[in-house]
PDB file of N, CA and C in Angstrom:
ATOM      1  N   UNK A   1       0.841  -1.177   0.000  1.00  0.00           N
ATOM      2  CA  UNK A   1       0.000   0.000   0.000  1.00  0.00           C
ATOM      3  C   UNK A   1       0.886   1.239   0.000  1.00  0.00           C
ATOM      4  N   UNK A   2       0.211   2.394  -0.824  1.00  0.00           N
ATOM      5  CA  UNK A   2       1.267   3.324  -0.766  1.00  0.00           C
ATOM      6  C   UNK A   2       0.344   4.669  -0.238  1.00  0.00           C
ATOM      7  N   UNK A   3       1.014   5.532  -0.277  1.00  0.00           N
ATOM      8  CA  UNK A   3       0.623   7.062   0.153  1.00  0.00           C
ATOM      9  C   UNK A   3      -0.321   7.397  -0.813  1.00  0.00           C
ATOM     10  N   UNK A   4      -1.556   7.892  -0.854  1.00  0.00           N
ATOM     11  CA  UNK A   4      -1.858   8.660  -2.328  1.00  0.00           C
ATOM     12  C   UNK A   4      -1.706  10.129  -2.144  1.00  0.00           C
ATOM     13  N   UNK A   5      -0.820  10.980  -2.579  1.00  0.00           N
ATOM     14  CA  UNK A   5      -0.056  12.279  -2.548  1.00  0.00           C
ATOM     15  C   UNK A   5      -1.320  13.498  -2.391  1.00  0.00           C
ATOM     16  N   UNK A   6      -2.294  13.237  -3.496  1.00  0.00           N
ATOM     17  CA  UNK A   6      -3.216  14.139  -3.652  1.00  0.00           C
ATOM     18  C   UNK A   6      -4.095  14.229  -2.333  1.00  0.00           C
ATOM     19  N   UNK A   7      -4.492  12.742  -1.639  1.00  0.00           N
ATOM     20  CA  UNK A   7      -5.635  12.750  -0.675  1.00  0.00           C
ATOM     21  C   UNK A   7      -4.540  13.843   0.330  1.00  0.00           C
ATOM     22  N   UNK A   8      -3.020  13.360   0.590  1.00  0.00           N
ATOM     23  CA  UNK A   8      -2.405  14.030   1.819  1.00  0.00           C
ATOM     24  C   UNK A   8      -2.360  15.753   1.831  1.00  0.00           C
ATOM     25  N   UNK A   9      -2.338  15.955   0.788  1.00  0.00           N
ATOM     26  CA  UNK A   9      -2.312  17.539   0.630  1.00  0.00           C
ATOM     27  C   UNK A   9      -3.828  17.792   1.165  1.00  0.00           C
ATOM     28  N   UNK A  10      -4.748  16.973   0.176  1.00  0.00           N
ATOM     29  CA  UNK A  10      -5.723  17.642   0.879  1.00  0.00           C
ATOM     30  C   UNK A  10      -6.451  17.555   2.046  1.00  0.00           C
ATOM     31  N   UNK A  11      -5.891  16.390   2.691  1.00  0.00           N
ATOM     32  CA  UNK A  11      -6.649  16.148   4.499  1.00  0.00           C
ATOM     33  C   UNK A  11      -5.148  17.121   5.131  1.00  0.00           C
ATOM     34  N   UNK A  12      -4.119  17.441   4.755  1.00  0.00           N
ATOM     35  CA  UNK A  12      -3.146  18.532   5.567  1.00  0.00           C
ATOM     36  C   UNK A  12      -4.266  20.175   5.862  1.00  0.00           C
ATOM     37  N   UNK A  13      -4.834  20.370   4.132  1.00  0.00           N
ATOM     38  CA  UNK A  13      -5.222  21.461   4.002  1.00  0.00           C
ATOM     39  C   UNK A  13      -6.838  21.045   4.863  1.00  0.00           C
ATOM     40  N   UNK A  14      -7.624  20.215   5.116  1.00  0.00           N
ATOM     41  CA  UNK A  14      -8.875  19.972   5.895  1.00  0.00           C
ATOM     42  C   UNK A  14      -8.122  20.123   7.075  1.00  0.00           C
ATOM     43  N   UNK A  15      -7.093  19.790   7.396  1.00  0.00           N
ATOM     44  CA  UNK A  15      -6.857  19.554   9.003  1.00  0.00           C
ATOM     45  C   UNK A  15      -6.684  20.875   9.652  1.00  0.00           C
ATOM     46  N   UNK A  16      -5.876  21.416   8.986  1.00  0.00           N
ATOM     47  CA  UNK A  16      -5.549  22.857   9.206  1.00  0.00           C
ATOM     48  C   UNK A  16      -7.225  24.051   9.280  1.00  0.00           C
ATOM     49  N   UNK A  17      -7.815  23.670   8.558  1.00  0.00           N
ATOM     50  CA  UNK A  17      -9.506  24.091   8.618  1.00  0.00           C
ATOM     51  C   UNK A  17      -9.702  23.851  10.253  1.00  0.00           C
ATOM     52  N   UNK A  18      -9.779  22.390  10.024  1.00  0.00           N
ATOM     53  CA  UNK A  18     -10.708  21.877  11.314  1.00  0.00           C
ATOM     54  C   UNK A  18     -10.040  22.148  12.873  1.00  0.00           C
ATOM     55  N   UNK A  19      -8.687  22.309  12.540  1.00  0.00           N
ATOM     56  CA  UNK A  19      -7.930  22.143  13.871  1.00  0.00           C
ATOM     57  C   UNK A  19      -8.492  23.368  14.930  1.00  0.00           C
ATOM     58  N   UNK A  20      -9.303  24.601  14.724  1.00  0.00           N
ATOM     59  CA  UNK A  20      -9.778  25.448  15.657  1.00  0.00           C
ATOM     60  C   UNK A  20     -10.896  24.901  16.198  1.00  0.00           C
ATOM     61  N   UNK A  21     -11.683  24.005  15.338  1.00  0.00           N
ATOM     62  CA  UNK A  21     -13.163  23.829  15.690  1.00  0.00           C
ATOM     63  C   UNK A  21     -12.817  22.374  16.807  1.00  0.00           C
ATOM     64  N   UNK A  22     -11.563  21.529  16.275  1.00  0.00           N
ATOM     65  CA  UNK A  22     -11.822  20.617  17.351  1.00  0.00           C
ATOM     66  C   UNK A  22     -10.949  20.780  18.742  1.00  0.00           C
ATOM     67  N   UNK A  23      -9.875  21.959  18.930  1.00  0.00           N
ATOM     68  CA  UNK A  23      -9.347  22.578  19.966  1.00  0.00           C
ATOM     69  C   UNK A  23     -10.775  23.314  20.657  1.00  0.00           C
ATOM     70  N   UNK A  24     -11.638  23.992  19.887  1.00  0.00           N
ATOM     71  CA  UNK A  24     -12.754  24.317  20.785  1.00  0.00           C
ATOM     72  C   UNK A  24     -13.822  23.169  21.675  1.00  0.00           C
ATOM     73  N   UNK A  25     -13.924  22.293  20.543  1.00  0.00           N
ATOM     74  CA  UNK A  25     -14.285  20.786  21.324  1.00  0.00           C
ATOM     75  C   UNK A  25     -14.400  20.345  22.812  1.00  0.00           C
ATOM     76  N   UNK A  26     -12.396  20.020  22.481  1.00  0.00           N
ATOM     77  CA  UNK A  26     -12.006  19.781  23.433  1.00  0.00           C
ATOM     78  C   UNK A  26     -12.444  20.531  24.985  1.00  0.00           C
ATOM     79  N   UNK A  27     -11.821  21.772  24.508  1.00  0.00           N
ATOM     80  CA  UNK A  27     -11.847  22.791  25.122  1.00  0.00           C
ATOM     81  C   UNK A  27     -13.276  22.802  26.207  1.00  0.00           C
ATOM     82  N   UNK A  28     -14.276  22.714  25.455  1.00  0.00           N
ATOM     83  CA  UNK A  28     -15.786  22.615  25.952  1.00  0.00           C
ATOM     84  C   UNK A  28     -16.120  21.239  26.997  1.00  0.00           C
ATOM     85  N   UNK A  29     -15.193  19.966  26.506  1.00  0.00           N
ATOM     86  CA  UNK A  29     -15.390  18.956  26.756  1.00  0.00           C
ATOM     87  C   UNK A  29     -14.661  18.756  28.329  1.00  0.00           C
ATOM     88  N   UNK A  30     -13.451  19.780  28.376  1.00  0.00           N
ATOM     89  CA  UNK A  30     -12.290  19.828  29.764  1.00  0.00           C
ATOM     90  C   UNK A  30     -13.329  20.978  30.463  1.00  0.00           C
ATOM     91  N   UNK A  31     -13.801  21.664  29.918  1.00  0.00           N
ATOM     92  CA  UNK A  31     -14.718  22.599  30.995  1.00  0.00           C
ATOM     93  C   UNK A  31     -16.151  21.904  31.227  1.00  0.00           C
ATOM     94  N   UNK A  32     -16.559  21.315  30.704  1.00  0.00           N
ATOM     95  CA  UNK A  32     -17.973  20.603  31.067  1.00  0.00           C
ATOM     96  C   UNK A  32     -16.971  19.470  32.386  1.00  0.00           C
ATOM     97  N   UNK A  33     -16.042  18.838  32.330  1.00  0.00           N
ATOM     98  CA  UNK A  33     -15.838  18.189  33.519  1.00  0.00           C
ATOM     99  C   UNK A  33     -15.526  18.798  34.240  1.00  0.00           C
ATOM    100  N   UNK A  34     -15.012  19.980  34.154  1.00  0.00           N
ATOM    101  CA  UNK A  34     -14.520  20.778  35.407  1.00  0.00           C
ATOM    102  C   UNK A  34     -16.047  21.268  36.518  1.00  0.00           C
ATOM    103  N   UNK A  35     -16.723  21.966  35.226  1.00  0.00           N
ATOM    104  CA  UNK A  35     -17.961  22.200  36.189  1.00  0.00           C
ATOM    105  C   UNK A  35     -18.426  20.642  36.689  1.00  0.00           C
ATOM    106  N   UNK A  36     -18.546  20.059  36.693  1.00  0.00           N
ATOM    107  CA  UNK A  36     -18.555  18.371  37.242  1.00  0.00           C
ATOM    108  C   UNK A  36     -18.176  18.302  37.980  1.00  0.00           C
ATOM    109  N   UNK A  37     -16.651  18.013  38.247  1.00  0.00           N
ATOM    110  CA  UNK A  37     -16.117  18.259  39.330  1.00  0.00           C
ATOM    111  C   UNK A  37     -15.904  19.094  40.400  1.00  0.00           C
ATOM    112  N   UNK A  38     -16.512  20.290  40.202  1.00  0.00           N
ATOM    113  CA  UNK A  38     -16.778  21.295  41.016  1.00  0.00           C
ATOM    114  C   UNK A  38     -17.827  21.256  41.594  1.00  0.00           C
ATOM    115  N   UNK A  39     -18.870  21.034  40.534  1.00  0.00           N
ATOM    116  CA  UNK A  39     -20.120  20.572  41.631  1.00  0.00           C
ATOM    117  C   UNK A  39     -20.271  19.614  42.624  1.00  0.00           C
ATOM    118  N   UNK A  40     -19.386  18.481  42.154  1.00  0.00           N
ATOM    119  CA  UNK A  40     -19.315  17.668  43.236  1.00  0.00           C
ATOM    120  C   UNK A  40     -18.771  17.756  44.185  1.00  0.00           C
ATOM    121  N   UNK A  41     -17.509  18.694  44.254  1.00  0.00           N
ATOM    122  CA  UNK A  41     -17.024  18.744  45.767  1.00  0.00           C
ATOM    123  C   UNK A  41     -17.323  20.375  45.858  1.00  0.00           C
ATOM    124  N   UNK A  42     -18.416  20.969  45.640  1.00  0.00           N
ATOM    125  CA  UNK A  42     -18.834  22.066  46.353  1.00  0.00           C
ATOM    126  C   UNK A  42     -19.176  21.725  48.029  1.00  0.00           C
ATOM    127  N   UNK A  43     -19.550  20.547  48.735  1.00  0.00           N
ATOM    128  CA  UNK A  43     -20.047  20.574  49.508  1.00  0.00           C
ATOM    129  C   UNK A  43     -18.449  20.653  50.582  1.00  0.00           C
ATOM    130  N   UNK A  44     -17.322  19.856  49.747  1.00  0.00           N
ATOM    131  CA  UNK A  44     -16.007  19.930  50.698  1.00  0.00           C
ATOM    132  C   UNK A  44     -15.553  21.058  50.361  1.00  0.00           C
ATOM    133  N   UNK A  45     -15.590  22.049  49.893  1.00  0.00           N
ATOM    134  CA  UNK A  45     -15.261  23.055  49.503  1.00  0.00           C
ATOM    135  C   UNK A  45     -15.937  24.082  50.991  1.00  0.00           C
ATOM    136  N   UNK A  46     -17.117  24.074  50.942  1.00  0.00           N
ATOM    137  CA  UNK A  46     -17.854  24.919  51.768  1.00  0.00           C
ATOM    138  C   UNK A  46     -17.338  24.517  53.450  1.00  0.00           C
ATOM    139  N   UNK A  47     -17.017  23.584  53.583  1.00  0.00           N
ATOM    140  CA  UNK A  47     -16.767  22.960  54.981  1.00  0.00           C
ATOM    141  C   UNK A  47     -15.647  23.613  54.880  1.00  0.00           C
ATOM    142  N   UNK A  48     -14.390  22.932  53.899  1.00  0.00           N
ATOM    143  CA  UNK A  48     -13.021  23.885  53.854  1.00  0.00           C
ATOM    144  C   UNK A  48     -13.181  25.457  53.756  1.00  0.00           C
ATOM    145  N   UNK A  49     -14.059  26.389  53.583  1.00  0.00           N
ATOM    146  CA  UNK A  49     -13.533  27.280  53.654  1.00  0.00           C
ATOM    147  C   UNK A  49     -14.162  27.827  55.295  1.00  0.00           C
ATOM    148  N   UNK A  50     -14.807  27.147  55.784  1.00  0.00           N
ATOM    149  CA  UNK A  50     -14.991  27.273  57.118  1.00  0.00           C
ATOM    150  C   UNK A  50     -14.184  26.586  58.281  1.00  0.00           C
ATOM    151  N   UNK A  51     -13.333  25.946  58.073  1.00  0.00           N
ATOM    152  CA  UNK A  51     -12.249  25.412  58.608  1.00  0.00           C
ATOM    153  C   UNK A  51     -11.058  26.303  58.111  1.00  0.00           C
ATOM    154  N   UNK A  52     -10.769  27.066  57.419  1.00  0.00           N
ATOM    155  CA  UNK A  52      -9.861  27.679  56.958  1.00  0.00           C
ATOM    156  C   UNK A  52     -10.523  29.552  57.261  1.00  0.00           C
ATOM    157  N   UNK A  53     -11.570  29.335  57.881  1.00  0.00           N
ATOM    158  CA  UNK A  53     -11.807  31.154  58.227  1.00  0.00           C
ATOM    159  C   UNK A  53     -11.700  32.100  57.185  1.00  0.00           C
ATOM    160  N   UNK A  54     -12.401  31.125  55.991  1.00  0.00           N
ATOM    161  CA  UNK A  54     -12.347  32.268  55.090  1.00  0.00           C
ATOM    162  C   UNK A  54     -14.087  32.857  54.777  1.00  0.00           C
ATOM    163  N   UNK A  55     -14.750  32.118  55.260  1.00  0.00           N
ATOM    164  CA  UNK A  55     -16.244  33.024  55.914  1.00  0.00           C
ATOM    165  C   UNK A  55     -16.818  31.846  57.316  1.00  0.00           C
ATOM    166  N   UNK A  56     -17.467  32.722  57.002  1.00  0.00           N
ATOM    167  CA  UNK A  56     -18.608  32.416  58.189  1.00  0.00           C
ATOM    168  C   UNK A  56     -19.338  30.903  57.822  1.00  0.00           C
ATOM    169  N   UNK A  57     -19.631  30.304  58.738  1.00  0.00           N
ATOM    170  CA  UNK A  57     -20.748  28.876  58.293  1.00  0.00           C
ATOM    171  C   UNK A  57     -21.783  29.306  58.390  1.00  0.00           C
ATOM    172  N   UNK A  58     -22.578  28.898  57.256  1.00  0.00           N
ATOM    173  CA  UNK A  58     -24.179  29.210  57.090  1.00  0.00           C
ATOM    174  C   UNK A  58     -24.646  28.359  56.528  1.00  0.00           C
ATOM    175  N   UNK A  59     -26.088  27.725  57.398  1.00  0.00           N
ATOM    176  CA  UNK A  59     -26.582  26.283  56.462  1.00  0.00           C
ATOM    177  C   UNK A  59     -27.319  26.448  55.388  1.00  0.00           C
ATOM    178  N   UNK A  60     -27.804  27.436  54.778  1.00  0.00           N
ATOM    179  CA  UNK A  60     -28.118  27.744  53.337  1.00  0.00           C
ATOM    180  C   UNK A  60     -27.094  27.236  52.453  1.00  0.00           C
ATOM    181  N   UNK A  61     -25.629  27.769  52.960  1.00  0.00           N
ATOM    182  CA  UNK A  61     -24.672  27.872  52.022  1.00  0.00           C
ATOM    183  C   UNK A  61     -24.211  25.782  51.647  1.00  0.00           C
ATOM    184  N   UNK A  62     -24.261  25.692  52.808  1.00  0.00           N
ATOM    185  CA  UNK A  62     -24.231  24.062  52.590  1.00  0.00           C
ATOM    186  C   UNK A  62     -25.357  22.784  51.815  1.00  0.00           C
ATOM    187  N   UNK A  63     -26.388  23.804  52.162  1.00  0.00           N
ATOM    188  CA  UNK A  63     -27.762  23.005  51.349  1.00  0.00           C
ATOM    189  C   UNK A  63     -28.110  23.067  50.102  1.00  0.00           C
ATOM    190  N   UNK A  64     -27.296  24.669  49.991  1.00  0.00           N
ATOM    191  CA  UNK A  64     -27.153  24.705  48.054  1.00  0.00           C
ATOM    192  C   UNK A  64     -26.268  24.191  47.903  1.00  0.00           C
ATOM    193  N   UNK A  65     -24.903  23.836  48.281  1.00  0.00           N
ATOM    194  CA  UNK A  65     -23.710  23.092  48.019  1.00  0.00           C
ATOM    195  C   UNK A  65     -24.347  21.928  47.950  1.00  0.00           C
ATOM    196  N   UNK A  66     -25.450  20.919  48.498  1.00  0.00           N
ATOM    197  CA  UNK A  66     -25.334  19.910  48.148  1.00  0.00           C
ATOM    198  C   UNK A  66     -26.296  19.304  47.464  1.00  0.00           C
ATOM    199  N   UNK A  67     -26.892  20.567  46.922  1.00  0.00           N
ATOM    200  CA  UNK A  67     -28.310  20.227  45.914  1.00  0.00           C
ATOM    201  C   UNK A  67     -27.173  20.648  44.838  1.00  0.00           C
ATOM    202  N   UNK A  68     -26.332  21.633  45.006  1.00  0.00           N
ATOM    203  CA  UNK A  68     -25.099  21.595  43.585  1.00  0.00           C
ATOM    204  C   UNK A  68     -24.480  20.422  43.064  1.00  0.00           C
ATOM    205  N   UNK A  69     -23.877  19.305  44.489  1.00  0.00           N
ATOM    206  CA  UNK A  69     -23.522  18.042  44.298  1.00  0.00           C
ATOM    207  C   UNK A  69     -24.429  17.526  43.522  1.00  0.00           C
ATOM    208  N   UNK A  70     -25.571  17.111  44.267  1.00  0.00           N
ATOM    209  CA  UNK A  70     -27.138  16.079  43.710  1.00  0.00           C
ATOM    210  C   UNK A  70     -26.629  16.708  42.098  1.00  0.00           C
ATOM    211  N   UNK A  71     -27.122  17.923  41.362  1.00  0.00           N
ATOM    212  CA  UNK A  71     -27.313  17.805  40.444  1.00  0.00           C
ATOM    213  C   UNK A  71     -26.047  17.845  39.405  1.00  0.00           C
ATOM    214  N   UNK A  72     -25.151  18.134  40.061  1.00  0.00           N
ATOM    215  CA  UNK A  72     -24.046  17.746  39.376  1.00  0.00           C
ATOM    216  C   UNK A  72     -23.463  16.024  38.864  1.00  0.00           C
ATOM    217  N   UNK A  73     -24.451  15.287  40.156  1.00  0.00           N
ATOM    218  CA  UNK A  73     -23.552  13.898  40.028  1.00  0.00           C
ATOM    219  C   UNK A  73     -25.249  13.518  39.257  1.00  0.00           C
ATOM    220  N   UNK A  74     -26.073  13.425  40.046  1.00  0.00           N
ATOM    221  CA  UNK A  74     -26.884  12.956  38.866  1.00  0.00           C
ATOM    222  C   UNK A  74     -27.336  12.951  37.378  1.00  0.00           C
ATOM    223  N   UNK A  75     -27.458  14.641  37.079  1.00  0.00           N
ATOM    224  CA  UNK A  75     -27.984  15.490  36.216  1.00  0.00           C
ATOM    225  C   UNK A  75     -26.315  15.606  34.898  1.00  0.00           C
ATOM    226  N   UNK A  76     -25.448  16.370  35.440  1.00  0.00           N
ATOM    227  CA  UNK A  76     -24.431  16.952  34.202  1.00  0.00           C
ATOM    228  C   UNK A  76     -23.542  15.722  34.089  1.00  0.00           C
ATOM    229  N   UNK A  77     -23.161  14.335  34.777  1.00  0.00           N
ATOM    230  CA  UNK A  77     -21.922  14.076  35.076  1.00  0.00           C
ATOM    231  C   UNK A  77     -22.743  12.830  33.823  1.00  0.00           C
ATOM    232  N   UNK A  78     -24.035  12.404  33.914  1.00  0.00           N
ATOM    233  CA  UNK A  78     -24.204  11.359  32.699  1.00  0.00           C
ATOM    234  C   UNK A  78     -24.218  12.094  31.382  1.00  0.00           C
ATOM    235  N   UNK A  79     -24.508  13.468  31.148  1.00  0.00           N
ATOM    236  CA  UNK A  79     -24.664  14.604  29.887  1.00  0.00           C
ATOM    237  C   UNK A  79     -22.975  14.464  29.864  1.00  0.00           C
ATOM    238  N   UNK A  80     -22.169  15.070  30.646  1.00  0.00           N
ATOM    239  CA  UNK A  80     -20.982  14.963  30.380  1.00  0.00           C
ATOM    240  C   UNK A  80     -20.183  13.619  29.719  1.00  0.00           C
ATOM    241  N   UNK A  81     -20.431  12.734  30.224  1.00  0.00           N
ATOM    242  CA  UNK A  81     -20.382  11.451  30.190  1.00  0.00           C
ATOM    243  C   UNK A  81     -20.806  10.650  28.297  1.00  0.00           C
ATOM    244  N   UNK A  82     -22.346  11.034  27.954  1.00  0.00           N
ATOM    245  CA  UNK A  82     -22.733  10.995  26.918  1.00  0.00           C
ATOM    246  C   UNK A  82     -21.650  11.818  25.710  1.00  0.00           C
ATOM    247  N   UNK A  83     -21.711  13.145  25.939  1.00  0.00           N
ATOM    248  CA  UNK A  83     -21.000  14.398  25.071  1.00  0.00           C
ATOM    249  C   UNK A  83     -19.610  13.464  24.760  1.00  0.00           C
ATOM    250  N   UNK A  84     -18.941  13.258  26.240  1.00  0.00           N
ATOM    251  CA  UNK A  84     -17.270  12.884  25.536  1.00  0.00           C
ATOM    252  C   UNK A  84     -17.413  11.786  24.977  1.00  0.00           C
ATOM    253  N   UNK A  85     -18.153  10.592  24.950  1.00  0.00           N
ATOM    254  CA  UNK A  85     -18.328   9.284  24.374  1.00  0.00           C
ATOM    255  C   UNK A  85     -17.956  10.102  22.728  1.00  0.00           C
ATOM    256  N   UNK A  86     -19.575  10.445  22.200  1.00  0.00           N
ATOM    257  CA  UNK A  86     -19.922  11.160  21.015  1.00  0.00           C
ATOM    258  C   UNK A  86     -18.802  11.882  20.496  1.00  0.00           C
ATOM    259  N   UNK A  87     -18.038  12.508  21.370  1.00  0.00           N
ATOM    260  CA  UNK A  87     -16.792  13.394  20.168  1.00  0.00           C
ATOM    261  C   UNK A  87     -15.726  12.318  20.073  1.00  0.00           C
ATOM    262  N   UNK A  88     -15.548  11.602  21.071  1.00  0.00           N
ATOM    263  CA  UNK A  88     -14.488  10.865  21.057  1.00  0.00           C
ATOM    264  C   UNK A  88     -14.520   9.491  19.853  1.00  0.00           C
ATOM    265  N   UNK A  89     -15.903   8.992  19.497  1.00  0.00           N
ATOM    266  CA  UNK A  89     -16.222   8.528  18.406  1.00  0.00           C
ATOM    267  C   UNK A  89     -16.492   9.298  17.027  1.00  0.00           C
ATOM    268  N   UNK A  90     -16.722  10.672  17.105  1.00  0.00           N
ATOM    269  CA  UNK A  90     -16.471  11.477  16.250  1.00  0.00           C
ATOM    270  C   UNK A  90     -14.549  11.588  15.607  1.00  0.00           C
ATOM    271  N   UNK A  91     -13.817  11.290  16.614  1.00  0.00           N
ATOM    272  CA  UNK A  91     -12.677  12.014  16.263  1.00  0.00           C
ATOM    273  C   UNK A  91     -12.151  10.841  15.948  1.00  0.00           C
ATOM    274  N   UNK A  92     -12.525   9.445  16.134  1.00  0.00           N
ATOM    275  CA  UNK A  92     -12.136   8.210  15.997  1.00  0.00           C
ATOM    276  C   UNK A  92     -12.414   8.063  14.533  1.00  0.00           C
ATOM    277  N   UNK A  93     -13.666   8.525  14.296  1.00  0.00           N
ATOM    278  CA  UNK A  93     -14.328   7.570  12.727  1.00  0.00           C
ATOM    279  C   UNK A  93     -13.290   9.042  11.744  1.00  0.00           C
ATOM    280  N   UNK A  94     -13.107   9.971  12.306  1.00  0.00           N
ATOM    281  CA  UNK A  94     -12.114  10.791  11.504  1.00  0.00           C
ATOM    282  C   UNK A  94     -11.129  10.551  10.983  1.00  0.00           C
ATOM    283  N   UNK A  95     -10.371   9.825  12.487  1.00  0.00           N
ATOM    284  CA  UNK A  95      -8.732   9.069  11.811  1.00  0.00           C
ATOM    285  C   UNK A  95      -9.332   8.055  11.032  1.00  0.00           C
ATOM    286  N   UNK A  96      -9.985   7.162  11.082  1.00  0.00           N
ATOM    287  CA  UNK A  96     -10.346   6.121  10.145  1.00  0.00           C
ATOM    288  C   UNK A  96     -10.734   6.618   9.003  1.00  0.00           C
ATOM    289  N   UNK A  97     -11.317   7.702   8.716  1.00  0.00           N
ATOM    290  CA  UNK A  97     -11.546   8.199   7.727  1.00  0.00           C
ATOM    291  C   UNK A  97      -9.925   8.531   7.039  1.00  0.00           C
ATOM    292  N   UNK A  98      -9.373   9.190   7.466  1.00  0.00           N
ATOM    293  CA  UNK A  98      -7.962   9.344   6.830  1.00  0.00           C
ATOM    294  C   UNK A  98      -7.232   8.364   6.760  1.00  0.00           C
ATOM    295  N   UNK A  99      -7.424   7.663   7.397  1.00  0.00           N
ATOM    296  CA  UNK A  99      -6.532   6.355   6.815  1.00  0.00           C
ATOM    297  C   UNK A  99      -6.903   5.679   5.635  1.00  0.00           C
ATOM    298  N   UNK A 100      -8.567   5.469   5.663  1.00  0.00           N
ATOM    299  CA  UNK A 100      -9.109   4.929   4.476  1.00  0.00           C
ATOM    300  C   UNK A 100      -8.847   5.521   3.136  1.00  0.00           C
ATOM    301  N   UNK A 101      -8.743   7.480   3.247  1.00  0.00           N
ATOM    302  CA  UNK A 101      -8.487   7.962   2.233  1.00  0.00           C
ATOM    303  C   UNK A 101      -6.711   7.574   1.555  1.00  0.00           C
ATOM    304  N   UNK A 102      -5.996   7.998   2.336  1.00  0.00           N
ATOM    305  CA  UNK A 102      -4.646   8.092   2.124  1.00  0.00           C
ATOM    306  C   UNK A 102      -4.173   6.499   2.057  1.00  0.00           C
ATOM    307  N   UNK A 103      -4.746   5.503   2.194  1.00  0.00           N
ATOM    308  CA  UNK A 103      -4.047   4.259   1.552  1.00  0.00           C
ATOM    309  C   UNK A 103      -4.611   3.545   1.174  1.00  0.00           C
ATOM    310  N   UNK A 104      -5.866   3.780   0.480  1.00  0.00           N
ATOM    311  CA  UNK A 104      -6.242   3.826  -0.879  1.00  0.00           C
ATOM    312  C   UNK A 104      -5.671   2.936  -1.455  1.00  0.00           C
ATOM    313  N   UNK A 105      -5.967   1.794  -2.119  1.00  0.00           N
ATOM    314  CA  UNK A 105      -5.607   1.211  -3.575  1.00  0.00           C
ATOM    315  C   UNK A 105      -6.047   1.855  -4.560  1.00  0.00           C
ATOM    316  N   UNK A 106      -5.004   1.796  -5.828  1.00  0.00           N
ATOM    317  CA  UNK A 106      -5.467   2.228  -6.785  1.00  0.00           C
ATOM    318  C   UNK A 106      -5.258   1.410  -8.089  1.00  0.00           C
TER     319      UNK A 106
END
C-alpha cells in the first residue's frame, strides 16, 4: 500500500480548517468536567472554607452546596459522560476516515 499524494495535501489542508473547531471541542469537553467536578465537591469546599476562616458557616450555604452536588452527580456528570463518548467517536471515525483515504488502492 502506498501514500496517495493528492488525498495528503488535501486532508493537511482539511486539518488545518478543522484544527480550531476541534481545539474548541475539546476545550468545551475539559470545561464541562470541570464544572462536574466542582459541583461535586462544592459541599467539601464549603466545609473547607470554614475550617480555613475564610467566611462564616451558614446552612443555606451548605444546602445549596449539596443540591449543587445532587445535580451535578446525577444530572451533568451522565450529559458529560454521553457528550465525551460522542466526540471521542467522532474524532475516531475521523482518523479512520484518513486512513481509508490516504491508503487507498489504486
Amino acid at each position: 500500500m502506498r501514500i496517495n499524494g493528492l488525498a495528503l495535501v488535501g486532508l493537511l489542508f482539511l486539518d488545518v480548517v478543522l484544527f480550531g473547531f476541534a481545539v474548541g471541542l475539546v476545550a468545551i469537553i475539559f470545561s464541562l468536567w470541570l464544572v462536574v467536578a466542582t459541583f461535586i465537591a462544592s459541599p467539601l469546599l464549603v466545609v473547607l472554607a470554614d475550617v480555613m476562616h475564610l467566611q462564616a458557616f451558614a446552612l443555606w450555604r451548605l444546602i445549596l452546596a449539596a443540591l449543587l452536588a445532587a445535580v451535578g452527580f446525577t444530572a451533568i456528570r451522565p450529559f458529560a459522560t454521553f457528550i465525551t463518548r460522542k466526540i471521542k467517536e467522532i474524532f475516531v471515525g475521523y482518523w479512520v476516515l484518513h486512513q481509508q483515504t490516504l491508503y487507498r488502492k489504486f
